[in-house]
Structures are given as structure tokens and as C-alpha cells.
C-alpha atoms as a PDB file:
ATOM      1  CA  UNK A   1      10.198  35.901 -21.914  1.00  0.00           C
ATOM      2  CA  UNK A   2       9.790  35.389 -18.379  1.00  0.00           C
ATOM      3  CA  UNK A   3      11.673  32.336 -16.697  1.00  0.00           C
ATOM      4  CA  UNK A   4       8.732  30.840 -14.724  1.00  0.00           C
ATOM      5  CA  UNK A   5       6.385  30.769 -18.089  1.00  0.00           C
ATOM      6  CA  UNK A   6       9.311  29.139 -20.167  1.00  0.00           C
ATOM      7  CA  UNK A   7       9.338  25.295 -20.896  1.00  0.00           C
ATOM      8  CA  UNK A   8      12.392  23.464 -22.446  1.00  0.00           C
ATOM      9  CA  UNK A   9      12.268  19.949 -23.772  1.00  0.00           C
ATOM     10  CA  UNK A  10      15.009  17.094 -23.550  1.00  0.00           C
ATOM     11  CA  UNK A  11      15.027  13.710 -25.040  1.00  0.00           C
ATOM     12  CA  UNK A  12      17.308  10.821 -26.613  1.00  0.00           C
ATOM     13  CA  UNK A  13      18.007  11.044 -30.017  1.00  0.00           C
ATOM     14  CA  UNK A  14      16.093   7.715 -30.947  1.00  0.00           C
ATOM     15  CA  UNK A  15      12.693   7.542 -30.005  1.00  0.00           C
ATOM     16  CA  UNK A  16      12.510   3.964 -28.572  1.00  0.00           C
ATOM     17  CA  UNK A  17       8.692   3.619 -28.564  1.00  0.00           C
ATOM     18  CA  UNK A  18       5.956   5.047 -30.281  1.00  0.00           C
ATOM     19  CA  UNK A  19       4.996   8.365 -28.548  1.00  0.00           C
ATOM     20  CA  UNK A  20       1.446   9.316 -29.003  1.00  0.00           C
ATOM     21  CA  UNK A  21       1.192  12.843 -30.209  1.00  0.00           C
ATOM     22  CA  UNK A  22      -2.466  13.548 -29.315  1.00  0.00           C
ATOM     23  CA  UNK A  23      -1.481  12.919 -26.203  1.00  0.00           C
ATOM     24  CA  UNK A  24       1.610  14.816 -26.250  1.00  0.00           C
ATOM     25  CA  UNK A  25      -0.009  17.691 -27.790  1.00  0.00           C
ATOM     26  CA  UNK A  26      -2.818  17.766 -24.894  1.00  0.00           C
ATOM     27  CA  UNK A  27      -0.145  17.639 -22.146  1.00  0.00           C
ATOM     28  CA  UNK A  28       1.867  20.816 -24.135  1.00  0.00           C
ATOM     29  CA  UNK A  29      -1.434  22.400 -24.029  1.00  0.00           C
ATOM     30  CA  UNK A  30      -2.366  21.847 -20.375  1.00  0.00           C
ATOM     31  CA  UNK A  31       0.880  23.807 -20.083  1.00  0.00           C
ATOM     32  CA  UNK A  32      -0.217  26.677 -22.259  1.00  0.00           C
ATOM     33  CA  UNK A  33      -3.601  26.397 -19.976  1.00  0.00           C
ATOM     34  CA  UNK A  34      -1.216  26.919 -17.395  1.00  0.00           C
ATOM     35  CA  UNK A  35       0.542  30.210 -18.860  1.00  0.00           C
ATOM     36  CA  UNK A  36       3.803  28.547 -20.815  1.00  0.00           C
ATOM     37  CA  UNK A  37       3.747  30.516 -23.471  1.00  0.00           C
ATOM     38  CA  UNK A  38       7.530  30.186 -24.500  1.00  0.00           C
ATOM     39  CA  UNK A  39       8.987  26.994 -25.299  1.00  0.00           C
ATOM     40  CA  UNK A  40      13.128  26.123 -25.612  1.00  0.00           C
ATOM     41  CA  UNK A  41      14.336  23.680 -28.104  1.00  0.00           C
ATOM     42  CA  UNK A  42      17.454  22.182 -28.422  1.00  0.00           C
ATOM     43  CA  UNK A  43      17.216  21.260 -31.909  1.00  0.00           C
ATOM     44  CA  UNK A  44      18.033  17.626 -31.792  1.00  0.00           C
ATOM     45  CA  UNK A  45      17.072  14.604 -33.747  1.00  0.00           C
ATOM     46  CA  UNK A  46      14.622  13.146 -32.268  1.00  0.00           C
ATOM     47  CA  UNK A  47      12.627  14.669 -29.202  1.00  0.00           C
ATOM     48  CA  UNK A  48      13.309  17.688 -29.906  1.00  0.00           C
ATOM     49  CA  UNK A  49      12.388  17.890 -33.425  1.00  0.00           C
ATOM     50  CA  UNK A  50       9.343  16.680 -32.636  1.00  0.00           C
ATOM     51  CA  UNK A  51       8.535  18.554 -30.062  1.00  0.00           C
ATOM     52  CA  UNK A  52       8.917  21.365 -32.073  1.00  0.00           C
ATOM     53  CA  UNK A  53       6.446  20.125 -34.452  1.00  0.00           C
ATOM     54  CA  UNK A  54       3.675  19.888 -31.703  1.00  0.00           C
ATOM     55  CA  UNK A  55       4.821  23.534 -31.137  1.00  0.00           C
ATOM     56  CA  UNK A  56       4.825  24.566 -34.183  1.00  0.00           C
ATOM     57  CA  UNK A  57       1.198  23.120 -34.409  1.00  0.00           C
ATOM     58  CA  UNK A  58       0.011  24.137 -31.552  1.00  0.00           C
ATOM     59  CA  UNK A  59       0.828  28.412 -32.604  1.00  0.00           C
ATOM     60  CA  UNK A  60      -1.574  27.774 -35.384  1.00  0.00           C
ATOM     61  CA  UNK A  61      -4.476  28.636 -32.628  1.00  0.00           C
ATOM     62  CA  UNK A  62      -2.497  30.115 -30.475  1.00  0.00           C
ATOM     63  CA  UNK A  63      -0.239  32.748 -32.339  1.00  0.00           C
ATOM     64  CA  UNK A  64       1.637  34.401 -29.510  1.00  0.00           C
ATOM     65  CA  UNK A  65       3.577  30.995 -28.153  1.00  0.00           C
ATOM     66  CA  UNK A  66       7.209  31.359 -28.794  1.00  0.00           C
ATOM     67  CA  UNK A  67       9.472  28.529 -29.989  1.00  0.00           C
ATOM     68  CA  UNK A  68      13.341  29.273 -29.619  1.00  0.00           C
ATOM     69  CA  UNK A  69      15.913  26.935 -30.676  1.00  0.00           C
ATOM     70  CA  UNK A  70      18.637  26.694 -28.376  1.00  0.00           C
ATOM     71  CA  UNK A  71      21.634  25.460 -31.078  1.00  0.00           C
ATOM     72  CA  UNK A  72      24.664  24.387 -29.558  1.00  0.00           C
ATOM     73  CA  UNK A  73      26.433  25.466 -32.285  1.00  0.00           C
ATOM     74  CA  UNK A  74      26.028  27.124 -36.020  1.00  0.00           C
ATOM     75  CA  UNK A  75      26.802  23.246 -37.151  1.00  0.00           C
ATOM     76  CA  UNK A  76      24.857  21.319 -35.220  1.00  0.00           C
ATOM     77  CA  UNK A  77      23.374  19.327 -38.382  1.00  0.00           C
ATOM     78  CA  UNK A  78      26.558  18.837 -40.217  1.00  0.00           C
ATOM     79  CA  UNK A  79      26.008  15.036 -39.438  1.00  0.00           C
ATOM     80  CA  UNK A  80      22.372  14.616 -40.270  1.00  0.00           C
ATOM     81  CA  UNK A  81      21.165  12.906 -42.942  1.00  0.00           C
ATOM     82  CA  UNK A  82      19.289  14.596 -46.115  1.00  0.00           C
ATOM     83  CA  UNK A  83      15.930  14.463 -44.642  1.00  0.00           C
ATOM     84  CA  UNK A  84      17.113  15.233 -41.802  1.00  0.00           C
ATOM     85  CA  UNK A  85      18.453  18.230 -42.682  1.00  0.00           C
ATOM     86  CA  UNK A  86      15.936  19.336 -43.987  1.00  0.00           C
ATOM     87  CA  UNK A  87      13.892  19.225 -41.560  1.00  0.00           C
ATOM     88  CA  UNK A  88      15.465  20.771 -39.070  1.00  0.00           C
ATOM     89  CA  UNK A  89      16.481  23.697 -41.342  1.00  0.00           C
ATOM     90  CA  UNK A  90      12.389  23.965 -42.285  1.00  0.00           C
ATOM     91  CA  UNK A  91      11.682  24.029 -38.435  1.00  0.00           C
ATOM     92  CA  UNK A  92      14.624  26.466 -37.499  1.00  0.00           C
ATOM     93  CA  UNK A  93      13.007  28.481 -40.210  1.00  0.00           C
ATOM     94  CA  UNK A  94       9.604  28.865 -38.390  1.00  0.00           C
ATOM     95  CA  UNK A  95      11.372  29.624 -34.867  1.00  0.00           C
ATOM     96  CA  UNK A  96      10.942  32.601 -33.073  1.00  0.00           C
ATOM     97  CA  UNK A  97      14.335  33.213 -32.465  1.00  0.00           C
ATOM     98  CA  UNK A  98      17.847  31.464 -32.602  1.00  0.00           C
ATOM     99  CA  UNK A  99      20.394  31.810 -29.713  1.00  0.00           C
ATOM    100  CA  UNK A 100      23.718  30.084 -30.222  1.00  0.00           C
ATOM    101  CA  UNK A 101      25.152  28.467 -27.170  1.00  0.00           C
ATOM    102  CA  UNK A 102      28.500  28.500 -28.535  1.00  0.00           C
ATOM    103  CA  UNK A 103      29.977  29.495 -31.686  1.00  0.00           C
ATOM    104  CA  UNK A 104      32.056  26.637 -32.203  1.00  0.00           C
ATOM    105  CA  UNK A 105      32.102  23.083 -31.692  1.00  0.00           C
ATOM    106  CA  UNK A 106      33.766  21.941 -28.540  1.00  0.00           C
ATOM    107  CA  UNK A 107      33.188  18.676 -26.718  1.00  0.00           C
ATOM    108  CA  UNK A 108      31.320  19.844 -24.039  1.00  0.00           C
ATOM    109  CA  UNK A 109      28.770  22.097 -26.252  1.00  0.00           C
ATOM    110  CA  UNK A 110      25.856  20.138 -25.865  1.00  0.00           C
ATOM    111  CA  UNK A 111      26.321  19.629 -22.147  1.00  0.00           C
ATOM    112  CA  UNK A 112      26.263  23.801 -22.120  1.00  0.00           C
ATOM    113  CA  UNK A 113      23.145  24.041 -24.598  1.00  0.00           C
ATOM    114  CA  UNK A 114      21.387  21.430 -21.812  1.00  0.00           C
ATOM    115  CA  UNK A 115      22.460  23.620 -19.535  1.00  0.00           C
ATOM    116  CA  UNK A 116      21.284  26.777 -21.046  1.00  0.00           C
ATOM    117  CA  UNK A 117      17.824  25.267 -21.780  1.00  0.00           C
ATOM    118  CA  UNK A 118      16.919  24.491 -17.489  1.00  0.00           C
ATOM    119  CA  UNK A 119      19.084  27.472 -16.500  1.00  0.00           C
ATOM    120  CA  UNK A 120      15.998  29.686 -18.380  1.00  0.00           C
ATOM    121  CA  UNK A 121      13.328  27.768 -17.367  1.00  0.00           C
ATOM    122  CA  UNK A 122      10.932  26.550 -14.799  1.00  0.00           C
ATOM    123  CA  UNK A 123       9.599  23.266 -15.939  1.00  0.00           C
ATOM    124  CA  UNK A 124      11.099  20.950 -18.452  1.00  0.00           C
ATOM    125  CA  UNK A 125       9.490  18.106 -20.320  1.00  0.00           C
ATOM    126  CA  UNK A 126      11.248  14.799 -21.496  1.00  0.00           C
ATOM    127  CA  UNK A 127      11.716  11.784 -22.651  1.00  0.00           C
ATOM    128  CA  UNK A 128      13.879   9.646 -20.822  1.00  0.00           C
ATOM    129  CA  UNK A 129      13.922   5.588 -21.363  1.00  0.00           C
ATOM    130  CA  UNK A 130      17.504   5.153 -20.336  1.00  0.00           C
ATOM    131  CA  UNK A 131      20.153   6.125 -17.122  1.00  0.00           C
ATOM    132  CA  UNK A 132      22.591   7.489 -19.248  1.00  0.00           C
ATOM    133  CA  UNK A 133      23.135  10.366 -22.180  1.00  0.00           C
ATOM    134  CA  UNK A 134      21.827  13.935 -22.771  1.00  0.00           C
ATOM    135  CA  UNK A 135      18.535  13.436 -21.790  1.00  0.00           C
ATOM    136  CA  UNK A 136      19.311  11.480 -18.521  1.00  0.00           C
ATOM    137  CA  UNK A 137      21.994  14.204 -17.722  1.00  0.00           C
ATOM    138  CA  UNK A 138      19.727  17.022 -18.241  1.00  0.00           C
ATOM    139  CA  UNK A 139      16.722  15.418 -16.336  1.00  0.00           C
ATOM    140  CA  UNK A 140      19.007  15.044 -13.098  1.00  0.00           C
ATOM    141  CA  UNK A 141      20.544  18.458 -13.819  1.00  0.00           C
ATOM    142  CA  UNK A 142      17.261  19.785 -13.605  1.00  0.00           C
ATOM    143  CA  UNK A 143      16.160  18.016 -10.364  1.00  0.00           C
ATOM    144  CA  UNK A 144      19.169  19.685  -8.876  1.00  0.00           C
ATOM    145  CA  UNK A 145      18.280  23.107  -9.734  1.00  0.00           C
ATOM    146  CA  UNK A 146      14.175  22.806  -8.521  1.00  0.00           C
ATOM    147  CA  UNK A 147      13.199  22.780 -11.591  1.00  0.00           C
ATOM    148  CA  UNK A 148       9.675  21.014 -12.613  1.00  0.00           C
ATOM    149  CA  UNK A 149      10.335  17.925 -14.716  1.00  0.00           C
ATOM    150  CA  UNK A 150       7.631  16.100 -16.957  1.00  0.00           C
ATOM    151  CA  UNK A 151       8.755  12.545 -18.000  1.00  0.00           C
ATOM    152  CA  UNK A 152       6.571  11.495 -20.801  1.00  0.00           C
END
């Protein structure tokens, strides 16, 4: 996995407004067209559920994308709800590989997983609708380090 073909995804928990996934999914595959062919998830409700879906989707044509989930720790989920759960567990499942940010929780644990995810990549795409929480954090930690951002 090379760092300047990697992409990473942020976004808020609650999905504010309808995204449209065709579009989504063409803008994820003008970045394949571009040569991403690995793809960091941070395994959150929300966003990044989702955008594992259009991943997961999108390696039906395209076998050799890569979807890693980037957990913050083994129990990440333990406050999810059923359906929740479940999927996340179905899409962890179908990743490509699992790396573990920390092995406990801790407070700052999902500060180091956002972390993680633009420290090993070169563009990130997200959805921010708000100047504060994970999302907004990550976006501006990303500007900082030069790395591309997408705001969808």
C-alpha cells in the first residue's frame, strides 16, 4: 500500500442531509481513475460506514481495491445499537485487513485512529457540516499536514 495511492474518509456520525450515493460513488471512482486503489476506514457510524459500502461496491468491478478499517479499538461498537452492530461487524467482515489503533479504550483513541488514517494517506474525503467534532478535527489536521481534502 503505497501512501500517495491511499484515501481515508472522515465524517460526523449523523448524516445531516441526504448524501447522494451515485454521486458519491462517481467521485470514489474518479479517484480510482486516478490510481487510489486503497481506501482507510475508520469504522464509524455514519460516514464511514457508508463509505465503506460504496467501497465495498465499487470492488465488485474492480477486485484489487483495498478497504482497511482503521478501529480505534477492539470495542469500538460496544455502544451501537442491534442493527448497527450488525452492520458494521458484516462490513468489517468483507475488509481487507484490520489494524487496531489501540488496544484499549482511552479518551483520546479516536483522536489517534484520525490521526492514523491522514498520517497514511495523501488525500482524504469528508463530510463536514459543522466547526466542531471528529470530522472537523481531522479535516484541519489534514490541511496541516498537505494533505488533499475532498469535502463532499
Amino acid at each position: 500500500m503505497s501512501k500517495q495511492t491511499t484515501c481515508a474518509f472522515t465524517g460526523h456520525r449523523d448524516i445531516t442531509e441526504e448524501i447522494d450515493i451515485n454521486f458519491f460513488t462517481q467521485v470514489m471512482q474518479g479517484f480510482i481513475d486516478d490510481g487510489y486503489d486503497a481506501f482507510l476506514n475508520g469504522m464509524a457510524r455514519g460516514f464511514d460506514l457508508l463509505a465503506a459500502k460504496v467501497i465495498l461496491q465499487l470492488k465488485k468491478t474492480n477486485p484489487s481495491l483495498k478497504l482497511i478499517a482503521c478501529i480505534p479499538c477492539p470495542e469500538q461498537d460496544r455502544y451501537y445499537n442491534a442493527s448497527e452492530k450488525l452492520e458494521y461487524a458484516s462490513i468489517l467482515e468483507q475488509c481487507d485487513e484490520r489494524v487496531y489503533v489501540s488496544q484499549n479504550f482511552y479518551k483520546g483513541c479516536m483522536q489517534k485512529r484520525d490521526r492514523y488514517l491522514v498520517d497514511n494517506c495523501s488525500l482524504l474525503v469528508a463530510y463536514r457540516r459543522k466547526n466542531s467534532g471528529g470530522a472537523y478535527y481531522t479535516v484541519n489536521y489534514a490541511l496541516s499536514k498537505n494533505v488533499k481534502v475532498c469535502v463532499i
